[in-house]
Protein backbone atom coordinates (compact mmCIF):
# COMPACT_ATOMS: atom_id res chain seq x y z
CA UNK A 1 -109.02 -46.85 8.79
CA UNK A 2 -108.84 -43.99 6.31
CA UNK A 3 -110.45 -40.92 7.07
CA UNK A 4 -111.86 -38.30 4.85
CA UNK A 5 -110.18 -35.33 3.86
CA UNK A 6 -111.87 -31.81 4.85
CA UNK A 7 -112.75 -31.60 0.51
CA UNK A 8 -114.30 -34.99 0.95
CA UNK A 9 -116.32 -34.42 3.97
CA UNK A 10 -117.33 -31.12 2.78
CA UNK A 11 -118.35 -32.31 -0.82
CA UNK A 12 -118.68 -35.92 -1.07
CA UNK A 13 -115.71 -36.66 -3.39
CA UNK A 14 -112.03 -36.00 -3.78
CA UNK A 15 -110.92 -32.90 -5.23
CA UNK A 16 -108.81 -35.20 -7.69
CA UNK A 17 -112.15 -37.23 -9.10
CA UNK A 18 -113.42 -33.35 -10.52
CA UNK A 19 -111.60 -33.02 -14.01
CA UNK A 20 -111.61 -31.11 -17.64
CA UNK A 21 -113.90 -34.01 -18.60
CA UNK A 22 -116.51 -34.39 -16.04
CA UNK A 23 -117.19 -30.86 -14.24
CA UNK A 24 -120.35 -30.12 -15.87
CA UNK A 25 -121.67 -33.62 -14.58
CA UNK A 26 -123.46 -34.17 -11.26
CA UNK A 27 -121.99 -34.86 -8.58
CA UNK A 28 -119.27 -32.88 -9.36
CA UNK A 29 -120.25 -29.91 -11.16
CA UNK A 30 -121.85 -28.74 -7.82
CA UNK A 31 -118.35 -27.66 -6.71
CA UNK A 32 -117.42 -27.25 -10.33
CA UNK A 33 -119.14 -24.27 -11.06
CA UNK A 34 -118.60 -22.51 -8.06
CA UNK A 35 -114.62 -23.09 -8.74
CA UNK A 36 -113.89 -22.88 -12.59
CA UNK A 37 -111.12 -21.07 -12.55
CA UNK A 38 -109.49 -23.94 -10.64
CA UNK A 39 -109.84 -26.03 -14.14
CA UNK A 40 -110.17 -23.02 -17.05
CA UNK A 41 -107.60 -20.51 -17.63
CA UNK A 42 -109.63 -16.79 -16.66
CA UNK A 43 -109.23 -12.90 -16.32
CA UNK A 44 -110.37 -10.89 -13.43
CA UNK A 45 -112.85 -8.41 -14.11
CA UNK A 46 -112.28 -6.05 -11.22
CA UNK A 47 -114.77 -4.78 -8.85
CA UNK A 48 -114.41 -1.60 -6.88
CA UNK A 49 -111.65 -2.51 -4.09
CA UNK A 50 -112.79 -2.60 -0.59
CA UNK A 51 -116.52 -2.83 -0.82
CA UNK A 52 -117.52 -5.06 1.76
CA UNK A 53 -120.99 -6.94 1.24
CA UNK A 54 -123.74 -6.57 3.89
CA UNK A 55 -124.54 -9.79 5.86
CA UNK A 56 -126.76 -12.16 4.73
CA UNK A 57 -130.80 -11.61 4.47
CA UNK A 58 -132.16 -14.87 6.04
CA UNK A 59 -134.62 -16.32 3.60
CA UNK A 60 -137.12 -18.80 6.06
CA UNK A 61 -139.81 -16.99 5.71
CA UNK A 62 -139.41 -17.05 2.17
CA UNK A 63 -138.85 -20.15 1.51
CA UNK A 64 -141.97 -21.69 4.04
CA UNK A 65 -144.55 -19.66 1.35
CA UNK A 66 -146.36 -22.27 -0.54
CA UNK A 67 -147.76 -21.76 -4.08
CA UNK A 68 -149.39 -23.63 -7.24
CA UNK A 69 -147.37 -25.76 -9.12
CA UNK A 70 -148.59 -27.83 -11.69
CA UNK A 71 -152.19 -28.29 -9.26
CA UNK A 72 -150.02 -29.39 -6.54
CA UNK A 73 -149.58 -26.50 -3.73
CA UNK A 74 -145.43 -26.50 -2.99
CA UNK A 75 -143.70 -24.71 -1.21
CA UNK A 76 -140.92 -22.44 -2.18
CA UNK A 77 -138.06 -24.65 -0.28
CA UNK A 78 -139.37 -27.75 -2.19
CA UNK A 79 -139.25 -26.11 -5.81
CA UNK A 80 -135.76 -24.40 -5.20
CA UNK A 81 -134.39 -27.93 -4.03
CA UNK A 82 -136.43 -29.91 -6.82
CA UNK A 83 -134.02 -27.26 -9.20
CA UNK A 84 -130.70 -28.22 -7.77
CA UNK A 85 -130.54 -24.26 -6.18
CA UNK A 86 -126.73 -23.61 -5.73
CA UNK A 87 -127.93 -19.75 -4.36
CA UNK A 88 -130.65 -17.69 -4.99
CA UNK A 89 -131.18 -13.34 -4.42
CA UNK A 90 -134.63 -11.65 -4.41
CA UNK A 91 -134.46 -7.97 -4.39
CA UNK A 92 -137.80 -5.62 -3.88
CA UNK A 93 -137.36 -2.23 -5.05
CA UNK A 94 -133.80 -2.29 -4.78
CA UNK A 95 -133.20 -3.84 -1.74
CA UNK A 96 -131.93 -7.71 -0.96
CA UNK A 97 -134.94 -9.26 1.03
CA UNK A 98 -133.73 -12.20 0.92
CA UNK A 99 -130.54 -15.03 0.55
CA UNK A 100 -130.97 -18.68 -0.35
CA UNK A 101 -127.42 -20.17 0.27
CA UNK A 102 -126.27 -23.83 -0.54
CA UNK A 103 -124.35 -25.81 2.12
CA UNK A 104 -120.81 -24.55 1.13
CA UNK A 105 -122.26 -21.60 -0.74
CA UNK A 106 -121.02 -17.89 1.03
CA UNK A 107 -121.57 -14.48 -0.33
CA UNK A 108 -118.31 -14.44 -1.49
CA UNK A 109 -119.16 -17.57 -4.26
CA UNK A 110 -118.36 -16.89 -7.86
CA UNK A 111 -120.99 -19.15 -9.57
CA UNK A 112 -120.80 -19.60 -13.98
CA UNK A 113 -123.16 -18.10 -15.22
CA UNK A 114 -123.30 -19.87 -18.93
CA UNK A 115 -125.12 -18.39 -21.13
CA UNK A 116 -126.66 -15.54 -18.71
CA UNK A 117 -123.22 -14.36 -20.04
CA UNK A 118 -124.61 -13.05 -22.97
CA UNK A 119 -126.91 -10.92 -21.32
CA UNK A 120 -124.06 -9.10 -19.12
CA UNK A 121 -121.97 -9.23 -22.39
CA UNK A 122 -124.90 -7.15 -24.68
CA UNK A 123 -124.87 -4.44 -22.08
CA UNK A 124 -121.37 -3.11 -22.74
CA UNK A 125 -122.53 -3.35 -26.79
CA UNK A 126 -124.77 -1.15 -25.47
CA UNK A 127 -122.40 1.10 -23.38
CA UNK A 128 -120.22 1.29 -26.75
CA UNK A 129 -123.43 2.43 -28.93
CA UNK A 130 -124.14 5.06 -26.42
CA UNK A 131 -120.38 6.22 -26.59
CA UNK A 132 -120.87 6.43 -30.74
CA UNK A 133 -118.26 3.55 -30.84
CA UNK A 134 -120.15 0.41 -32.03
CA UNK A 135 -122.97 0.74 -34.97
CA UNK A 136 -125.10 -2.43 -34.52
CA UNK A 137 -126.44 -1.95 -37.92
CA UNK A 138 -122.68 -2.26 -38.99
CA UNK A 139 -121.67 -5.47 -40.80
CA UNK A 140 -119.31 -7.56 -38.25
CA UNK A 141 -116.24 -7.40 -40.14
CA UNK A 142 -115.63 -4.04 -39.60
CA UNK A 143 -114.69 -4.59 -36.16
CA UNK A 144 -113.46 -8.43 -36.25
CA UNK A 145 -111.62 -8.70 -40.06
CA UNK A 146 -110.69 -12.13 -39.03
CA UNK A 147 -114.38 -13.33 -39.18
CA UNK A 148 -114.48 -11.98 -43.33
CA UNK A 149 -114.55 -15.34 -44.96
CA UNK A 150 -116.78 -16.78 -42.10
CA UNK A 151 -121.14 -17.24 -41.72
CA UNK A 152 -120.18 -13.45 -40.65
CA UNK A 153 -119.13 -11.80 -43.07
CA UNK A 154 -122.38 -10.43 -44.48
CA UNK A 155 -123.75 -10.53 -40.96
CA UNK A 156 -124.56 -7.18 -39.34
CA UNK A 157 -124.34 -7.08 -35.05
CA UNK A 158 -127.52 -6.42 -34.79
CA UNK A 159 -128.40 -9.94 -36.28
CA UNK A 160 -125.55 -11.32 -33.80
CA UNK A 161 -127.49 -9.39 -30.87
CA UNK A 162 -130.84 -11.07 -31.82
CA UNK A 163 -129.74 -14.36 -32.85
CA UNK A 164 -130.67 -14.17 -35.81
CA UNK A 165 -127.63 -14.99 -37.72
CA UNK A 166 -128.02 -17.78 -40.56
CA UNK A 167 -125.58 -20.35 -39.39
CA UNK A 168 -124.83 -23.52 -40.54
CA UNK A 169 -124.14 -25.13 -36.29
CA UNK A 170 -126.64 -26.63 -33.92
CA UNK A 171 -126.27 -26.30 -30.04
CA UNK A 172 -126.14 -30.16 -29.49
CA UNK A 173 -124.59 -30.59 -25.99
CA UNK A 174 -124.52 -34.49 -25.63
CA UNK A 175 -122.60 -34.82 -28.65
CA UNK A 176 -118.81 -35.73 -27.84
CA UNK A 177 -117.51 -35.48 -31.45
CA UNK A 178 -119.39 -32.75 -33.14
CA UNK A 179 -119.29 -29.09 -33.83
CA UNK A 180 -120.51 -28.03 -30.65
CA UNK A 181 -118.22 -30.43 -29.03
CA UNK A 182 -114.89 -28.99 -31.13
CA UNK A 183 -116.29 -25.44 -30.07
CA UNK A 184 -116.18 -25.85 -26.42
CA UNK A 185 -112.47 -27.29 -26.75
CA UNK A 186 -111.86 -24.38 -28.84
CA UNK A 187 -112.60 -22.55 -25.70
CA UNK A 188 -110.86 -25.12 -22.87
CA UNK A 189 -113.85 -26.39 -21.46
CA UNK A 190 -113.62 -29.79 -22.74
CA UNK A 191 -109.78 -31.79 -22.85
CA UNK A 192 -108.28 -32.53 -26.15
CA UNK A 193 -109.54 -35.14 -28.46
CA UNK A 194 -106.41 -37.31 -29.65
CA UNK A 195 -105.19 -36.16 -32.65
CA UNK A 196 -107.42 -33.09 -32.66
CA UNK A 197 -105.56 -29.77 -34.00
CA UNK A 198 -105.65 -27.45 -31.01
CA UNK A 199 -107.94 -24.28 -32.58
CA UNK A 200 -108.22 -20.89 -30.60
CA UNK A 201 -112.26 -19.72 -30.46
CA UNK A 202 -111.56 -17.45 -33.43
CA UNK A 203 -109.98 -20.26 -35.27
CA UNK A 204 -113.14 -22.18 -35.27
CA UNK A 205 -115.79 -18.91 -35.63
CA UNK A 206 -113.44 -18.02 -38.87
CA UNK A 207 -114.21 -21.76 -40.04
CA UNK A 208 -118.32 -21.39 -39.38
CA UNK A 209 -120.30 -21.33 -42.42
CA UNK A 210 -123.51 -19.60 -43.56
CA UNK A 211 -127.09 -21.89 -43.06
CA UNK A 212 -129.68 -21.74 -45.41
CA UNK A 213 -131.78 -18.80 -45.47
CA UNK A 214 -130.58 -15.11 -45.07
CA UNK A 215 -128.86 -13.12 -41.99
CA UNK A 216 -132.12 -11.48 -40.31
CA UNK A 217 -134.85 -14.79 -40.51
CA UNK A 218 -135.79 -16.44 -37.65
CA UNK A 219 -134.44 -16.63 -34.06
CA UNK A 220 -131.56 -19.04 -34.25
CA UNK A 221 -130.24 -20.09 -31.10
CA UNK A 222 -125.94 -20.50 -31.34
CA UNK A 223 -123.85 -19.59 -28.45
CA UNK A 224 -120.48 -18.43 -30.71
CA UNK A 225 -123.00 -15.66 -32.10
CA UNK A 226 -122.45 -13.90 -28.38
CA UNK A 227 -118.26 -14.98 -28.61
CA UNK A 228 -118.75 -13.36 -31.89
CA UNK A 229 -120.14 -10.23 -30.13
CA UNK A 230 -117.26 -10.11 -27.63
CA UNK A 231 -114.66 -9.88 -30.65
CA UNK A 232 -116.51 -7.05 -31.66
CA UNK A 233 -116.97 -5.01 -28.35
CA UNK A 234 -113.00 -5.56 -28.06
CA UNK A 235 -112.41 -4.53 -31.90
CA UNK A 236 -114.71 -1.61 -31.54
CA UNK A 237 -113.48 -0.52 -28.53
CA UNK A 238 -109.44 -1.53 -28.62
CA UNK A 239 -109.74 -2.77 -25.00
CA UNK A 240 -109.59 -6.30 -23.43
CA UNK A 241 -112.99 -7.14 -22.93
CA UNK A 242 -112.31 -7.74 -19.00
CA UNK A 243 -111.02 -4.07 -18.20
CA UNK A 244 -113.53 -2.31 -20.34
CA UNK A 245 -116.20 -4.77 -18.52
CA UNK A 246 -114.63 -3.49 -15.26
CA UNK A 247 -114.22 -0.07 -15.90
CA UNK A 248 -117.76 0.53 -17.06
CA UNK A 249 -120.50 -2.31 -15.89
CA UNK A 250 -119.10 -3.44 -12.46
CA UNK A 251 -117.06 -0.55 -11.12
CA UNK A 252 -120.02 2.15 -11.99
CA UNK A 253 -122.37 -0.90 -10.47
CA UNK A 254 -120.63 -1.06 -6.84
CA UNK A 255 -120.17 -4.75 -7.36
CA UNK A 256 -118.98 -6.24 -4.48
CA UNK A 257 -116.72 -8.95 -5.68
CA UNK A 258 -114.30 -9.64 -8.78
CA UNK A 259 -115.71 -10.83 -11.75
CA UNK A 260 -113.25 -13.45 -13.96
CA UNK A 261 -114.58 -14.77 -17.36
CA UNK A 262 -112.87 -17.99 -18.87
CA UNK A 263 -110.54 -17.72 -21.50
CA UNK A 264 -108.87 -19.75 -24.33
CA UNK A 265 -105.31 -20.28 -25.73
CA UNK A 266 -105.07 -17.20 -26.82
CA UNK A 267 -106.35 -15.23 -23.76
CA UNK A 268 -109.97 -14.82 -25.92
CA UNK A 269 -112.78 -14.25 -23.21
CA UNK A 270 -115.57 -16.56 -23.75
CA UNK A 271 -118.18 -14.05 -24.14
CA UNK A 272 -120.91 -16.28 -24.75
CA UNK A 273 -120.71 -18.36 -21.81
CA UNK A 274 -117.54 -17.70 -19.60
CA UNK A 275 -118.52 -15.36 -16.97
CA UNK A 276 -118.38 -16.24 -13.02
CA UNK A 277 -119.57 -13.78 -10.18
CA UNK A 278 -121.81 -14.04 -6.98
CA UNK A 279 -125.35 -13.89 -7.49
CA UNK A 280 -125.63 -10.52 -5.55
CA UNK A 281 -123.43 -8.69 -8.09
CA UNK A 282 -125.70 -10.47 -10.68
CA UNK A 283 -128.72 -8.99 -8.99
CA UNK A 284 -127.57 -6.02 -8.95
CA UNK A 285 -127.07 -6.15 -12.67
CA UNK A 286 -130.86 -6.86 -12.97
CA UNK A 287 -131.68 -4.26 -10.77
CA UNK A 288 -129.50 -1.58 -12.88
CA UNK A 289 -131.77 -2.60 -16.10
CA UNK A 290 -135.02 -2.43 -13.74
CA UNK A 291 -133.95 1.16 -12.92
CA UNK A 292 -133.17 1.86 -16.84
CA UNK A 293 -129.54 1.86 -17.19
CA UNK A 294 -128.73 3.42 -13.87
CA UNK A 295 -127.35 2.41 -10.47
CA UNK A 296 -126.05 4.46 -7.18
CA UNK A 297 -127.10 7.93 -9.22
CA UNK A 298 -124.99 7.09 -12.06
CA UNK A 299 -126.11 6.74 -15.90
CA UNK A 300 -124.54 3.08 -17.18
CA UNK A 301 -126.14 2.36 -20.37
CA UNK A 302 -129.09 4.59 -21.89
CA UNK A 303 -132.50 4.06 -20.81
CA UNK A 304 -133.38 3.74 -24.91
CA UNK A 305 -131.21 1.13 -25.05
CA UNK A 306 -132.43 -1.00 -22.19
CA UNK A 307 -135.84 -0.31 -23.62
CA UNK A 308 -135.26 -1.32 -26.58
CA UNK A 309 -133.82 -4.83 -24.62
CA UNK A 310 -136.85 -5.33 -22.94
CA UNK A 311 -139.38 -4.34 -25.32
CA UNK A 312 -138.39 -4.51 -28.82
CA UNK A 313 -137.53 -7.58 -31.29
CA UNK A 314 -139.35 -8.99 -33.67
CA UNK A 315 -141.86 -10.75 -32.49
CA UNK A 316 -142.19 -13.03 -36.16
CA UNK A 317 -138.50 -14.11 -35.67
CA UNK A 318 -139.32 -15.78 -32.38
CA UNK A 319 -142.75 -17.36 -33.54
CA UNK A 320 -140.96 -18.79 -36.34
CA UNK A 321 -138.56 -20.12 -34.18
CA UNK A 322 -138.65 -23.81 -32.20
CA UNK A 323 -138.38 -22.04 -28.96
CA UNK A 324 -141.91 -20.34 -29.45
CA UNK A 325 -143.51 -23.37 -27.86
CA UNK A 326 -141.65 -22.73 -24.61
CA UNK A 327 -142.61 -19.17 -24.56
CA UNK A 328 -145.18 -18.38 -26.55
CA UNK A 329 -145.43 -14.79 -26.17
CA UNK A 330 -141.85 -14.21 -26.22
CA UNK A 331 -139.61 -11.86 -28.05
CA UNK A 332 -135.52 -12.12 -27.80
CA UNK A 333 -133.74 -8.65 -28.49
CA UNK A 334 -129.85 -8.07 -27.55
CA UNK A 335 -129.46 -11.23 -25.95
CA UNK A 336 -132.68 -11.08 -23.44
CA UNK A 337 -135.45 -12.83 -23.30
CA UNK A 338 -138.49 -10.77 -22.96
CA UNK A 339 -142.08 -13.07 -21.19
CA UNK A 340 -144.50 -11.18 -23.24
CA UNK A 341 -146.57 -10.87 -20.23
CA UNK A 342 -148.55 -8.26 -18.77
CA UNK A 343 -145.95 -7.65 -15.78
CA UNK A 344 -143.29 -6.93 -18.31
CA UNK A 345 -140.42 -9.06 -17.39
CA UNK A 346 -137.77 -10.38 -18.97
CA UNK A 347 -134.84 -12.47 -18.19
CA UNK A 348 -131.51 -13.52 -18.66
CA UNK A 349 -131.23 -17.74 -18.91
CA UNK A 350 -127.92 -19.78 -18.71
CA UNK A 351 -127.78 -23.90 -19.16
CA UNK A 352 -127.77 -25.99 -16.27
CA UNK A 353 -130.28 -23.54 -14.26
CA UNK A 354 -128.93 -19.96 -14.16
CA UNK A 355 -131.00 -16.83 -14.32
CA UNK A 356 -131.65 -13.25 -14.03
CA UNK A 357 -135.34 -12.61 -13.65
CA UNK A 358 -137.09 -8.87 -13.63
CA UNK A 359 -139.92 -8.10 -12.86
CA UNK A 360 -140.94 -4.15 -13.05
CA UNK A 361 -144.25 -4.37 -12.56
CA UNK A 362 -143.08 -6.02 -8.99
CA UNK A 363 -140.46 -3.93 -8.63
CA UNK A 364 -138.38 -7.22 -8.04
CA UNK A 365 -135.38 -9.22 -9.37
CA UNK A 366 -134.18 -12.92 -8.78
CA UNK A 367 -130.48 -14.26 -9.52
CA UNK A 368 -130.65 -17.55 -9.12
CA UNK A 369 -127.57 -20.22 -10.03
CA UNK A 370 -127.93 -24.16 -10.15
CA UNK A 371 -126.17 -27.09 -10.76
CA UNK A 372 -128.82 -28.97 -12.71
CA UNK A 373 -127.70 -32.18 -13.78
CA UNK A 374 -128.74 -31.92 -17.63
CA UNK A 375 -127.55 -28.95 -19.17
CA UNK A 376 -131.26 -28.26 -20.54
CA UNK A 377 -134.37 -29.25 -18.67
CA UNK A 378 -137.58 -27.79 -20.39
CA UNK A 379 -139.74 -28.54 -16.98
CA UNK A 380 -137.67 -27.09 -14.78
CA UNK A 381 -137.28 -23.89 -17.25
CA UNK A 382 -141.33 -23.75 -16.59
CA UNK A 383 -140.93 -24.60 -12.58
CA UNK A 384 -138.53 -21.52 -12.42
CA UNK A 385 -141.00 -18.82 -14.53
CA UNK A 386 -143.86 -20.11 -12.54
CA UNK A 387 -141.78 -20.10 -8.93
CA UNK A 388 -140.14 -16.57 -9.99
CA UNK A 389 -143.95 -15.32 -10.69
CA UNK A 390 -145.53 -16.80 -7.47
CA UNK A 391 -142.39 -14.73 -5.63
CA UNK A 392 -143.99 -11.87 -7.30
CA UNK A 393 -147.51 -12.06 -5.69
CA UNK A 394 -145.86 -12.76 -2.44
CA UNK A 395 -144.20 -9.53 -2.00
C-alpha cells in the first residue's frame, strides 16, 4: 500500500502534477499562488529585517455575522468560502481586527497579487512625481526609448496610469494562441509554444501597435499598459524596480515580510501583474493611502497625489467604457478603481479574486487573496463589493 506524501496529504496532489502549464487552474493554483516563485524566476523586494508580525486576530466572530446577499441573508463564512478565500485582513482605524486564514495559509504566506499589482506599482510613479523625477504628462519615450516605434510612442504616462492608452490588444485569458497568450510567455508564466521565438516583455510591448481612436479616449483595460509603467519608473528613476520598491514603499511601510515580483528572461519585473506578499503587508498598503500617503509618522507619497487616486479621473472615459455596467458610478485614475459611492472607497482588484478594499468613511480596509477558479467572475466581483460593504456596517 502506498501512502501519501506530507505535500499530498496536505494539498490533495503531488507537488510534481503543479506545472508552468496548469498553476493558474483549480486544484492546483490553490498552492500555486501561494508558491510562485517555486515555478517563475523573481526578485526580492526587501522588507525591514527583523520585524516580527503580531499573532494572529481570530476572526469567529467575524465570520458568524450574517448579511443580505442577493435577498438571501448569508453569513460572512459562507460568502468568503463561496469566493474560494485563500486569506483575508480587516483593519479598523489602523488596527488588524481580524485574520481569515486558509488551511495551509500562515502569516508568513506570500499570495500573487495579479493585477492588484498595478495599484502597488502606481504608488512609486507617484513617489517619483513627488521627488520631481517622473512628469506623467511626459510622453513615455522619454523614459523607455525602446517603446519609440511602439502603440507608445505618442502615449503620455498619464494615459498609461488611466488606461487610457489606444491599443490595438484585448485581455482574452482563455485564448492559448493569441496576443495575450504570447504576452504572458513573454513574461514566463506560460511554457513555450513549439517553435515560438522566445521574446523578453519589452520585446513584445516594442511590437504593440496603436488601436483606433486617439491616446486619452475611453478606459481601455490592457495589463502591459502597467509593465509599460514599470519600464518607466525604472528609466526615470535608474533603479531596479525591486530596490527602489523596497527602499521607499515597504521599508518606510514597516512591512513585515519580503516582497518578490516575477520576472522574465531578462530580469524585467512584471509590473503589471507579478507581485507576491502576505495580505497583512497588503493591508497595510491600503491603510497608508487611507491615512493619505503616510504610515508610522512618515510622509510616503503626497497626500495630493493619493487624492488625486481616489478622487479624480474622468468620469466620461469610464462611462464610455464596457466596464461601466459593472460599476456604474465608477471612475479609474492611476491604476485604482474608485466605487463612486457616498462612503468614498476605492479599491485595488487582481484576477482570480484579489483585492484591496478602503473604506474612509469606515475607517476600514480589507486585503483579501483567492484562488478563484476562472480568472474573471463578474458575480463574485459583486459578492465581494457587497460582502466588503456589509463588513462596513458591522464595525
Amino acid at each position: 500500500m502506498t501512502h501519501p506524501s506530507a505535500f499530498e496529504a496536505a494539498w490533495g496532489f503531488g507537488r510534481d502534477e503543479v506545472r508552468l502549464g496548469n498553476w493558474r487552474a483549480a486544484p492546483w493554483n490553490v498552492w500555486a499562488f501561494r508558491h510562485v516563485r517555486e515555478l517563475i524566476p523573481t526578485a526580492a523586494i526587501a522588507a525591514t529585517p527583523g520585524l516580527e508580525e503580531e499573532a494572529a486576530v481570530n476572526a469567529e466572530d467575524l465570520l458568524r455575522q450574517t448579511f443580505v446577499l442577493n435577498d438571501r441573508h448569508v453569513s460572512v463564512a459562507e460568502v468568503v468560502r463561496q469566493t474560494f478565500t485563500d486569506a483575508m485582513v480587516v483593519m479598523k482605524s489602523g488596527r488588524v481586527i481580524a485574520d481569515f486564514h486558509a488551511p495551509n495559509f500562515t502569516l508568513q504566506s506570500r499570495h500573487i497579487l495579479f493585477s492588484t499589482s498595478k495599484s502597488v506599482t502606481s504608488i512609486i510613479a507617484g513617489i517619483l512625481r513627488d521627488d520631481g523625477l517622473l512628469d506623467f504628462d511626459e510622453l513615455v519615450p522619454r523614459y523607455v526609448p525602446a517603446l519609440k516605434s511602439s502603440a507608445y510612442g505618442d502615449a503620455r504616462v498619464r494615459d498609461v496610469l488611466d488606461m487610457r492608452v489606444s491599443l490595438d490588444f484585448e485581455e482574452v485569458y482563455h485564448d492559448p494562441h493569441g496576443p495575450y497568450a504570447r504576452y504572458r510567455r513573454a513574461g514566463l508564466l506560460d511554457p513555450p509554444e513549439p517553435g515560438d521565438r522566445a521574446e523578453t516583455v519589452v520585446e513584445f510591448i516594442a511590437g504593440l501597435q496603436k488601436g483606433k481612436g486617439d491616446h486619452g479616449g475611453p478606459y481601455h483595460y490592457a495589463s502591459p499598459n502597467s509593465d509599460v509603467l514599470g519600464l518607466v519608473i525604472q528609466g526615470a528613476s535608474g533603479r531596479r524596480f525591486p530596490d527602489l520598491a523596497s527602499e521607499r514603499l515597504f521599508q518606510p511601510l514597516g512591512a513585515k515580510q519580503d516582497a518578490y515580483v516575477t520576472v522574465d528572461r531578462a530580469g524585467t519585473p512584471r509590473t503589471g501583474g507579478g507581485i507576491n506578499m502576505t495580505p497583512r503587508d497588503l493591508a497595510r498598503i491600503g491603510e497608508m493611502m487611507r491615512q493619505g500617503g503616510t504610515a508610522n509618522g512618515r510622509r510616503i507619497v503626497s497626500r495630493e497625489w493619493v487624492q488625486d487616486t481616489v478622487t479624480g479621473g474622468s468620469r466620461q472615459a469610464w462611462a464610455e467604457s464596457t466596464s461601466a455596467t459593472w460599476l456604474p458610478q465608477g471612475r479609474y485614475r492611476n491604476k485604482w478603481y474608485q466605487t463612486g459611492t457616498g462612503n468614498g472607497a476605492f479599491f485595488a482588484l487582481g484576477i482570480h479574486g484579489q483585492w484591496l478594499y478602503v473604506d474612509p468613511r469606515a475607517e476600514m480596509v480589507i486585503a483579501k487573496f483567492a484562488s478563484q477558479p476562472d480568472a474573471i467572475v463578474d458575480d463574485a466581483k459583486d459578492d465581494n463589493l457587497m460582502l466588503f460593504a456589509a463588513i462596513a456596517e458591522m464595525l
